[in-house]
PDB file of N, CA and C in Angstrom:
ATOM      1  N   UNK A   1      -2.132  15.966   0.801  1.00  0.00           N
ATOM      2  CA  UNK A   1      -1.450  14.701   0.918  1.00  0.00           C
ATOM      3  C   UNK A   1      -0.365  14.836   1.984  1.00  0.00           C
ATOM      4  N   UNK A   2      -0.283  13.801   2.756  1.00  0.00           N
ATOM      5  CA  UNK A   2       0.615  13.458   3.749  1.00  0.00           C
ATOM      6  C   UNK A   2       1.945  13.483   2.913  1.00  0.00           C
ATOM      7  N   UNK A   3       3.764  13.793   3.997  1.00  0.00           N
ATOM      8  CA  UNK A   3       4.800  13.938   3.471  1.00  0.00           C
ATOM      9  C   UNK A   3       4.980  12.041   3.385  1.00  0.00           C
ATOM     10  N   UNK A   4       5.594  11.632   2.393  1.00  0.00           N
ATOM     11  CA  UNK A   4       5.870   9.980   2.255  1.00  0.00           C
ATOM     12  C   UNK A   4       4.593   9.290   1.580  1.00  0.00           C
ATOM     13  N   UNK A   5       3.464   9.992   1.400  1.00  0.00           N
ATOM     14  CA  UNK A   5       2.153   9.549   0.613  1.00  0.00           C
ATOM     15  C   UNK A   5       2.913   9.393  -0.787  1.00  0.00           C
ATOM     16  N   UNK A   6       1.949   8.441  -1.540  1.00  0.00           N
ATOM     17  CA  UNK A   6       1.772   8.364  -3.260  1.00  0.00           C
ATOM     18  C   UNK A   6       0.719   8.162  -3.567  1.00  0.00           C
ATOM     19  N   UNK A   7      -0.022   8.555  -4.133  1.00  0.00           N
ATOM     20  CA  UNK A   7      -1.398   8.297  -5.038  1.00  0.00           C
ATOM     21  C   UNK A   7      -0.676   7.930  -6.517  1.00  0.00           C
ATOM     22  N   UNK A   8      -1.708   6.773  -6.728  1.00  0.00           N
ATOM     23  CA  UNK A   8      -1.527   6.728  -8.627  1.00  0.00           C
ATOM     24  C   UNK A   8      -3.124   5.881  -9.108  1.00  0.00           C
ATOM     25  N   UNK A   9      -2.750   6.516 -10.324  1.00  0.00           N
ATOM     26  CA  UNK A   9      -3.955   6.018 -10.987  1.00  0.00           C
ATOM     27  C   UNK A   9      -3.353   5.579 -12.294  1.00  0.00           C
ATOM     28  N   UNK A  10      -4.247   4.049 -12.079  1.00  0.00           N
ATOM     29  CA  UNK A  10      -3.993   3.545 -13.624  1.00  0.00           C
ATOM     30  C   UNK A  10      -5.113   2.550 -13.836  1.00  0.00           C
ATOM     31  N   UNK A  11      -5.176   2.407 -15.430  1.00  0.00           N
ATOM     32  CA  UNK A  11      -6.139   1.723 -16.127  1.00  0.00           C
ATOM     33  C   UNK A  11      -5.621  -0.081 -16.417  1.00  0.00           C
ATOM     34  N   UNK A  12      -6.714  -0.197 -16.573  1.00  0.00           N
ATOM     35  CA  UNK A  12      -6.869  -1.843 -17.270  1.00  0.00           C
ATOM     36  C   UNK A  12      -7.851  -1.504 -17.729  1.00  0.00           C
ATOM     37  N   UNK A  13      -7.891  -2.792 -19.189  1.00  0.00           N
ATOM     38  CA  UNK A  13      -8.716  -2.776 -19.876  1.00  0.00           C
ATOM     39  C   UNK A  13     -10.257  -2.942 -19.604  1.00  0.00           C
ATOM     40  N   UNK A  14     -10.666  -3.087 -18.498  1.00  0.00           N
ATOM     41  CA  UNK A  14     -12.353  -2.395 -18.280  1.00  0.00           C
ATOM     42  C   UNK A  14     -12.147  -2.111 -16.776  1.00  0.00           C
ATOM     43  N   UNK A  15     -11.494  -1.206 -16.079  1.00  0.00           N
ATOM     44  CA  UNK A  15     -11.576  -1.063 -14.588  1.00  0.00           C
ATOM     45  C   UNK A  15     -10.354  -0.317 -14.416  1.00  0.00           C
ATOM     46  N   UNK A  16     -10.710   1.033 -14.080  1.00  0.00           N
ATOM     47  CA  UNK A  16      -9.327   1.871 -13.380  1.00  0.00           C
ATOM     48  C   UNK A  16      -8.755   1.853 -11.878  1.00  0.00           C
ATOM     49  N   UNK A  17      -7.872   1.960 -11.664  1.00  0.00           N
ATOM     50  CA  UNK A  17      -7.594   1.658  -9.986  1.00  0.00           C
ATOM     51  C   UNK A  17      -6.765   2.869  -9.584  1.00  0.00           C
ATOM     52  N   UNK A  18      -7.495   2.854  -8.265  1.00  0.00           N
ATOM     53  CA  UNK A  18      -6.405   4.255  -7.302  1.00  0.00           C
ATOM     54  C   UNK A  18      -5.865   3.146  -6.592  1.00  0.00           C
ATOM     55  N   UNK A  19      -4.564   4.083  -6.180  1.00  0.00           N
ATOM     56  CA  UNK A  19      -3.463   3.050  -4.906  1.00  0.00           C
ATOM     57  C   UNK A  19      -2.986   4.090  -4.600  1.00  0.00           C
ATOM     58  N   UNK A  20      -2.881   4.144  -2.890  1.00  0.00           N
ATOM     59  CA  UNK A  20      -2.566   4.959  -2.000  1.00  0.00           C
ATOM     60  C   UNK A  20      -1.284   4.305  -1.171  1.00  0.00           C
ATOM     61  N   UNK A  21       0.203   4.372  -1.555  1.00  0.00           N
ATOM     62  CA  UNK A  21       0.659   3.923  -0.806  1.00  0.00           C
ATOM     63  C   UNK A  21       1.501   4.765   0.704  1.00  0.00           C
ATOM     64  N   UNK A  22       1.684   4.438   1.909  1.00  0.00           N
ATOM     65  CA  UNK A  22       2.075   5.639   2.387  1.00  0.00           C
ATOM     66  C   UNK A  22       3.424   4.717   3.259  1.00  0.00           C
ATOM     67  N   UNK A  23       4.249   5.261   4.195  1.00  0.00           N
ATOM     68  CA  UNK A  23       5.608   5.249   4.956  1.00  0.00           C
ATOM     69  C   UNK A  23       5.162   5.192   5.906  1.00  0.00           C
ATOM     70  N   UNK A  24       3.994   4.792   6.566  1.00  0.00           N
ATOM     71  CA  UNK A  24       4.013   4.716   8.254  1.00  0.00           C
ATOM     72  C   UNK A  24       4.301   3.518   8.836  1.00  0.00           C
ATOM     73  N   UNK A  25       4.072   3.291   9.963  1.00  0.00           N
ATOM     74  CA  UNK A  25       4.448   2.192  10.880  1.00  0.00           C
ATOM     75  C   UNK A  25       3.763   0.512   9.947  1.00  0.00           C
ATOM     76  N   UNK A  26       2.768   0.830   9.802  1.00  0.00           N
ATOM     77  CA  UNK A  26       2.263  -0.306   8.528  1.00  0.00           C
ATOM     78  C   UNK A  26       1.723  -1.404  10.067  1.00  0.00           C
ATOM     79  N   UNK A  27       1.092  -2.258   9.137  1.00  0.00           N
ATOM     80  CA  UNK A  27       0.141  -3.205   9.635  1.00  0.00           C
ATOM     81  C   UNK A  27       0.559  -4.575   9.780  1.00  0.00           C
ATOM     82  N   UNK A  28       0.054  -5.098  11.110  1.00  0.00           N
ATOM     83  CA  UNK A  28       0.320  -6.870  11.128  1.00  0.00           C
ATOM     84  C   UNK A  28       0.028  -7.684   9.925  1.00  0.00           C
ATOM     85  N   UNK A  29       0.057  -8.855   9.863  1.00  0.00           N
ATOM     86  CA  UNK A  29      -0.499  -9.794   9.057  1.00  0.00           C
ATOM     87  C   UNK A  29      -1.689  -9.761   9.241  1.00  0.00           C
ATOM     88  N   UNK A  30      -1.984 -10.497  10.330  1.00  0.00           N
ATOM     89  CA  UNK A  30      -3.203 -10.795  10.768  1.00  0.00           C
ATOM     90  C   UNK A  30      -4.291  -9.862  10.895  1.00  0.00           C
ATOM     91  N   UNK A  31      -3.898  -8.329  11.013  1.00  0.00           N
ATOM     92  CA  UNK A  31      -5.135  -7.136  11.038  1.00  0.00           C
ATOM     93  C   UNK A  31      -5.337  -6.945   9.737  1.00  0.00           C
ATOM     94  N   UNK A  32      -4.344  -7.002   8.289  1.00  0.00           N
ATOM     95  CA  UNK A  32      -4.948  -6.490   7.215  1.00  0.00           C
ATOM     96  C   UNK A  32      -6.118  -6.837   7.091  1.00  0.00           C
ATOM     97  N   UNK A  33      -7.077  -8.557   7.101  1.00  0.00           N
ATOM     98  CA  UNK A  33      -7.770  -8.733   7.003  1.00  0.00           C
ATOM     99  C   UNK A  33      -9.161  -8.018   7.608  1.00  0.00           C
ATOM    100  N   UNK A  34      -8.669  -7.479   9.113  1.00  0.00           N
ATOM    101  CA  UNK A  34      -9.883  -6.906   9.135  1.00  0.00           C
ATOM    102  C   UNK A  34     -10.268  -5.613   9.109  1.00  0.00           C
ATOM    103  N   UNK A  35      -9.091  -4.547   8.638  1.00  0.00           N
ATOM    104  CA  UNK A  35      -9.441  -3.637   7.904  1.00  0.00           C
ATOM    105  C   UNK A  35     -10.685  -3.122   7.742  1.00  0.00           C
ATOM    106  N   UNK A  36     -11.497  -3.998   6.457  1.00  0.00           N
ATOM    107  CA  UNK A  36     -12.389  -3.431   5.914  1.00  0.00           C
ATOM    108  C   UNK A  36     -13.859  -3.695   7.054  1.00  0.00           C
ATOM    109  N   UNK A  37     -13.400  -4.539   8.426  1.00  0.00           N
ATOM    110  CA  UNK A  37     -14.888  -4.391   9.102  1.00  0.00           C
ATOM    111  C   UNK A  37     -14.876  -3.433   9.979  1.00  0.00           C
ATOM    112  N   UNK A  38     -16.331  -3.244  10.469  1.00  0.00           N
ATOM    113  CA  UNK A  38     -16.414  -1.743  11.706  1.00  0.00           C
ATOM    114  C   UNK A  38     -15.590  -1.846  12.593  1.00  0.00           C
ATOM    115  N   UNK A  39     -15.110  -1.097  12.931  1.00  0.00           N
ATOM    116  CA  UNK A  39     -14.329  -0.971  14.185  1.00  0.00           C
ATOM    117  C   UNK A  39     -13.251  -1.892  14.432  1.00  0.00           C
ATOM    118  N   UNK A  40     -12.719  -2.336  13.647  1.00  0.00           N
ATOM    119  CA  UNK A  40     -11.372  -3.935  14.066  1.00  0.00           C
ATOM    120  C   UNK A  40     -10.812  -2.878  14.999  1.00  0.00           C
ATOM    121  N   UNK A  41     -10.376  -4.178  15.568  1.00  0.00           N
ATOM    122  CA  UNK A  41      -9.106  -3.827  17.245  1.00  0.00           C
ATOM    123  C   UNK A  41      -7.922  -4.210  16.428  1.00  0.00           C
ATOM    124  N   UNK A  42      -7.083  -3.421  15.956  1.00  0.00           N
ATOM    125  CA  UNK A  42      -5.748  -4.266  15.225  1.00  0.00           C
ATOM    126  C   UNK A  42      -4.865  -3.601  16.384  1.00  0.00           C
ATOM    127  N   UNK A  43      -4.160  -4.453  16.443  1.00  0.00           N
ATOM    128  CA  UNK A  43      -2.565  -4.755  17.375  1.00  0.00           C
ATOM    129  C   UNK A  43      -1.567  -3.273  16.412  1.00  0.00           C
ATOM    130  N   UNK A  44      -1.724  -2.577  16.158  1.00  0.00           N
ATOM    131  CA  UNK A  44      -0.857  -0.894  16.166  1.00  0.00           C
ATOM    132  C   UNK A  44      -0.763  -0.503  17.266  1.00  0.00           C
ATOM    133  N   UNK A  45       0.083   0.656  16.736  1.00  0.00           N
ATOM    134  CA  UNK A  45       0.371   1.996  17.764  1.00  0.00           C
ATOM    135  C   UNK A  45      -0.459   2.738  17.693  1.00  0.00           C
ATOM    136  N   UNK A  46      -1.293   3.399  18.593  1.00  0.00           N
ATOM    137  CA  UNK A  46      -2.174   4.663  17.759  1.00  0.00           C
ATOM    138  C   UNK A  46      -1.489   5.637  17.611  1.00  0.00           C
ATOM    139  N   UNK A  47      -1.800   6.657  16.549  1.00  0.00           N
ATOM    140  CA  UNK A  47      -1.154   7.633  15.885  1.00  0.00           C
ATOM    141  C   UNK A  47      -1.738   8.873  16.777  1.00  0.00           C
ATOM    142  N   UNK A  48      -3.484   8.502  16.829  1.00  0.00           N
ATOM    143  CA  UNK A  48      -4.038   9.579  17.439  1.00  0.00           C
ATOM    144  C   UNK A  48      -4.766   9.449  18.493  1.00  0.00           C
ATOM    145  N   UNK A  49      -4.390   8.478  19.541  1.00  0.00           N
ATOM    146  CA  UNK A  49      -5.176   7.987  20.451  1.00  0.00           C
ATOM    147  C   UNK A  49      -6.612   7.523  19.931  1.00  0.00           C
ATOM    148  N   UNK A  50      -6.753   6.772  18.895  1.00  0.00           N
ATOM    149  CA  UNK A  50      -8.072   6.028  18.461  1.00  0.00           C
ATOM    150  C   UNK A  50      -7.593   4.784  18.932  1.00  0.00           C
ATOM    151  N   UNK A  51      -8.670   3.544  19.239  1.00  0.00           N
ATOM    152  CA  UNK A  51      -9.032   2.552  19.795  1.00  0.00           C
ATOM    153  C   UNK A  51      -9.102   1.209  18.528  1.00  0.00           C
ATOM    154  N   UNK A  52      -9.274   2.012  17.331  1.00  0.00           N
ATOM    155  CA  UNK A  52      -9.695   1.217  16.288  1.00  0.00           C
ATOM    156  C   UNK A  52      -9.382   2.142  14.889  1.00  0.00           C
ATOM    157  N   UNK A  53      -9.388   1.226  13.557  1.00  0.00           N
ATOM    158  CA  UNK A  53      -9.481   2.192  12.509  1.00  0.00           C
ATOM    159  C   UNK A  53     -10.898   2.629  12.301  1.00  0.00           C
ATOM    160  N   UNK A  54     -11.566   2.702  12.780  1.00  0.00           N
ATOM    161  CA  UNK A  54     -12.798   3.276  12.301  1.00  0.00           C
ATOM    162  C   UNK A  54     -13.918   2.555  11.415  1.00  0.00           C
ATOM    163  N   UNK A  55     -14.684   3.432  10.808  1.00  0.00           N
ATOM    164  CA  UNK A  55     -15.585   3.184   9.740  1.00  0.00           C
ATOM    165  C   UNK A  55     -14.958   3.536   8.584  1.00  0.00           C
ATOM    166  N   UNK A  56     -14.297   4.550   8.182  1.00  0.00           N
ATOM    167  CA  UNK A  56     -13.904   4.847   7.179  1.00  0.00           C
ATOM    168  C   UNK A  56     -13.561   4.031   6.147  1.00  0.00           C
ATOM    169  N   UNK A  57     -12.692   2.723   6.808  1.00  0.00           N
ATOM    170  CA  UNK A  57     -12.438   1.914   5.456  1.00  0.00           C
ATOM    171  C   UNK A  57     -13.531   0.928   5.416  1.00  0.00           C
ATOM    172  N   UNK A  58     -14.537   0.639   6.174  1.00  0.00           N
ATOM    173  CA  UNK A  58     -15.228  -0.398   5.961  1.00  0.00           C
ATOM    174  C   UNK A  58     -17.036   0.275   5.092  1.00  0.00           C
ATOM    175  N   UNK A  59     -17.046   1.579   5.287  1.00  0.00           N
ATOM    176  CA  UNK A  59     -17.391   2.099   4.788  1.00  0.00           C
ATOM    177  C   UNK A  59     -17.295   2.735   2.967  1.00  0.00           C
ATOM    178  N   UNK A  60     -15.900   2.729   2.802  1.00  0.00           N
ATOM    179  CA  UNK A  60     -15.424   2.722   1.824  1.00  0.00           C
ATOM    180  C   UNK A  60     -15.523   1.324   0.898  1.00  0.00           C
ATOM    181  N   UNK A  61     -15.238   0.323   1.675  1.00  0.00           N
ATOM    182  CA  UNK A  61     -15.172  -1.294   0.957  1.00  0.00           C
ATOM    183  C   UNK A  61     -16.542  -0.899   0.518  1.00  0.00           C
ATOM    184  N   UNK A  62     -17.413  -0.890   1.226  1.00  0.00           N
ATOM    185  CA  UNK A  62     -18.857  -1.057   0.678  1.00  0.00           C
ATOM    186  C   UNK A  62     -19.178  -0.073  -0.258  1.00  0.00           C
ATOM    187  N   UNK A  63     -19.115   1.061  -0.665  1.00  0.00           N
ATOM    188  CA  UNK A  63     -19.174   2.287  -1.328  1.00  0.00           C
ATOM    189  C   UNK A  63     -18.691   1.121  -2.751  1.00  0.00           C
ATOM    190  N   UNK A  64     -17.357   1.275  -2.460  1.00  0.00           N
ATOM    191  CA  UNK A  64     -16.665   0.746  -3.968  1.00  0.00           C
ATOM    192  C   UNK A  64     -17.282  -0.391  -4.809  1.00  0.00           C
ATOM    193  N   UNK A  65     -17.687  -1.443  -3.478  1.00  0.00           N
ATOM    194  CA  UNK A  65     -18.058  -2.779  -3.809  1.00  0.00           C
ATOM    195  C   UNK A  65     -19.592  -2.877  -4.482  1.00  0.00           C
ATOM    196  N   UNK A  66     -20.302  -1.495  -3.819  1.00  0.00           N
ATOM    197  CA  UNK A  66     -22.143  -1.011  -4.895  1.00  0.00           C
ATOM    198  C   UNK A  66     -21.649  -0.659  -6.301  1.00  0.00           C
ATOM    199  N   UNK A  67     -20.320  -0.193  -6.684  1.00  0.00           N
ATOM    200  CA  UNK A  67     -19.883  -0.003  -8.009  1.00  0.00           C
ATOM    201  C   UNK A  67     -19.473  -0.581  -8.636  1.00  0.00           C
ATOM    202  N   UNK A  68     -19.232  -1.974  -8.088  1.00  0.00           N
ATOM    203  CA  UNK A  68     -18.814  -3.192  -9.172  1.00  0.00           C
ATOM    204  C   UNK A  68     -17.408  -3.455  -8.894  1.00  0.00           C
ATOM    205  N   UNK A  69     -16.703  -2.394  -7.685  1.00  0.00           N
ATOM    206  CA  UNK A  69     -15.390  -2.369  -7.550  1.00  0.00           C
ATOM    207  C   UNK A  69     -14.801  -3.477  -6.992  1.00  0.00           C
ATOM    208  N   UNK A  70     -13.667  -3.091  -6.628  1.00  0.00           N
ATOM    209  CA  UNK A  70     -12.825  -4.034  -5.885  1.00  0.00           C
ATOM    210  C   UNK A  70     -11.976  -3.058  -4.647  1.00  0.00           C
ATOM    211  N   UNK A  71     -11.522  -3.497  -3.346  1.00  0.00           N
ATOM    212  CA  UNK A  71     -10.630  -2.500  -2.692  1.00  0.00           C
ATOM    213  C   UNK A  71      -9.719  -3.490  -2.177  1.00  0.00           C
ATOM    214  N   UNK A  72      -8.295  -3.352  -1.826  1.00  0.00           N
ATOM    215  CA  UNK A  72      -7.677  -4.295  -0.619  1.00  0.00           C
ATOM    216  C   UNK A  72      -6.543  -3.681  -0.415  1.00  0.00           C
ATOM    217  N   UNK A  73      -6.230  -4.156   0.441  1.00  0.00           N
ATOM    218  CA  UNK A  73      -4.349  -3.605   1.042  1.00  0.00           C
ATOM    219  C   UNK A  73      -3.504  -4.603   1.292  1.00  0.00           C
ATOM    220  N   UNK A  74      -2.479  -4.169   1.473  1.00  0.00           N
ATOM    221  CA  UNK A  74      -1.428  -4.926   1.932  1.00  0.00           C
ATOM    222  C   UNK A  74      -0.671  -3.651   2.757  1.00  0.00           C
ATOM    223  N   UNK A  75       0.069  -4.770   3.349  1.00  0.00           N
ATOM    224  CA  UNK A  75       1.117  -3.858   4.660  1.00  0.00           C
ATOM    225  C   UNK A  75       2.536  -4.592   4.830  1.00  0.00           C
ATOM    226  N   UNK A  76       3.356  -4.014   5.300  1.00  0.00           N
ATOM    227  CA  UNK A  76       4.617  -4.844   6.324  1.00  0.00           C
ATOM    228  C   UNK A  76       5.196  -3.515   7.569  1.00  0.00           C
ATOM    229  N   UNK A  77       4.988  -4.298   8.689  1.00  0.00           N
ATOM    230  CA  UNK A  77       5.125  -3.654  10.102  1.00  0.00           C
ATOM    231  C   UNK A  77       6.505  -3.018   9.525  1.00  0.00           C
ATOM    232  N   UNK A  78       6.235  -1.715   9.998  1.00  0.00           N
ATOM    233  CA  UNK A  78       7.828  -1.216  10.068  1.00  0.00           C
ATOM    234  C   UNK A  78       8.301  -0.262   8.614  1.00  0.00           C
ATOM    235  N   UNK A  79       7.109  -0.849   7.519  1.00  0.00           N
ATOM    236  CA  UNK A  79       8.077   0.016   5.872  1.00  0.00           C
ATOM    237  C   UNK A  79       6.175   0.721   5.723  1.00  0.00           C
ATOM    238  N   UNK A  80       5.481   0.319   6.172  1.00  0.00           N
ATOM    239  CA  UNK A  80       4.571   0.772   5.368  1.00  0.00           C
ATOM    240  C   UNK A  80       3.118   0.447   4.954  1.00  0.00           C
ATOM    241  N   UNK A  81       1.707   0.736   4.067  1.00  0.00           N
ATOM    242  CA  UNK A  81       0.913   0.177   3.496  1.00  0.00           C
ATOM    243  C   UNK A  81       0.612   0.367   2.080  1.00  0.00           C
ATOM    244  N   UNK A  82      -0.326  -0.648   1.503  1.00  0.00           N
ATOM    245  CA  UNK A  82      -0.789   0.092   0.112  1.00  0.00           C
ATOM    246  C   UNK A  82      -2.002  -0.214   0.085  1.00  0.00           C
ATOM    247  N   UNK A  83      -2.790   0.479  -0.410  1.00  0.00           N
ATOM    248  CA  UNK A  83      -4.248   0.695  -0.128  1.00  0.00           C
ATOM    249  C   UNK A  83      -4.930   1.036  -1.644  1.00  0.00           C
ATOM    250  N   UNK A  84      -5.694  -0.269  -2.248  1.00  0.00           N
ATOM    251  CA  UNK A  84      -6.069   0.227  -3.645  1.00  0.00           C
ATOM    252  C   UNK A  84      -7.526  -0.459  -3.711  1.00  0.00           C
ATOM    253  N   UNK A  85      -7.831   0.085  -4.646  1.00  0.00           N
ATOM    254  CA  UNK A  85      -9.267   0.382  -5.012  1.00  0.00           C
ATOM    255  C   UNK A  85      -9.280   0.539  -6.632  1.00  0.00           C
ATOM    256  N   UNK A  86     -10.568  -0.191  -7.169  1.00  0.00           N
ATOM    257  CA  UNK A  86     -10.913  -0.083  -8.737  1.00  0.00           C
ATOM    258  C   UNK A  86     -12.144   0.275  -8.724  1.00  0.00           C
ATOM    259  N   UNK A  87     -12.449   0.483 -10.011  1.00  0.00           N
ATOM    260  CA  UNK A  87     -13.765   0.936 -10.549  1.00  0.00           C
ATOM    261  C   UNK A  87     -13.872   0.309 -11.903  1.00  0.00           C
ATOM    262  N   UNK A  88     -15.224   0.201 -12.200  1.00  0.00           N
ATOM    263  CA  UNK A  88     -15.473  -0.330 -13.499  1.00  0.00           C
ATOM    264  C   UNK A  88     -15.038   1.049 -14.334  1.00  0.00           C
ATOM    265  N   UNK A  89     -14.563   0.883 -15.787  1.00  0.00           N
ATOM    266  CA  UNK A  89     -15.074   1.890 -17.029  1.00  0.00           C
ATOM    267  C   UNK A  89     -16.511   2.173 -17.163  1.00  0.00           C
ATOM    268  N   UNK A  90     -17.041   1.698 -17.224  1.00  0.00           N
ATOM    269  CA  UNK A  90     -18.390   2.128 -17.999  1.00  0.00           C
ATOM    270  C   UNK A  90     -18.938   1.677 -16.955  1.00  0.00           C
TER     271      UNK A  90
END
């Protein structure tokens, strides 16, 4: 885990959820939404000279979403993101 990361896990009554919140530069309004598709162009800084966030999260949306899940984030430029995800119980 990154320094300023949190992971937590907690339950509801039929669906557990991870949330990843972390301290970085954090996200526009307007890019959270596209997050979860291939390759979005969001208006950031790059961290690592990437062009885009990748597949990773849109890859992930879909993973979660074959399990009945749910995933989404939120952000504010400047404090940060939170990044969560559920799963069914059973």
């Amino acid at each position: 885990m990154l320094q300023g990361e949190l992971v937590e896990l907690f339950e509801e009554k039929d669906q557990v959820w991870v949330t990843v919140t972390d301290q970085g530069q954090g996200i526009p309004p307007e890019g959270v939404p596209k997050l979860f598709k291939p390759f979005p162009n969001i208006k950031v800084k790059a961290t690592g000279g990437e062009q885009s966030t990748g597949l990773g999260l849109a890859i992930s949306y879909r993973i979660v979403e074959g399990h009945g899940g749910r995933m989404q984030a939120s952000s504010e430029v400047g404090r940060g993101s939170v990044f969560s995800f559920s799963l069914p119980r059973d």
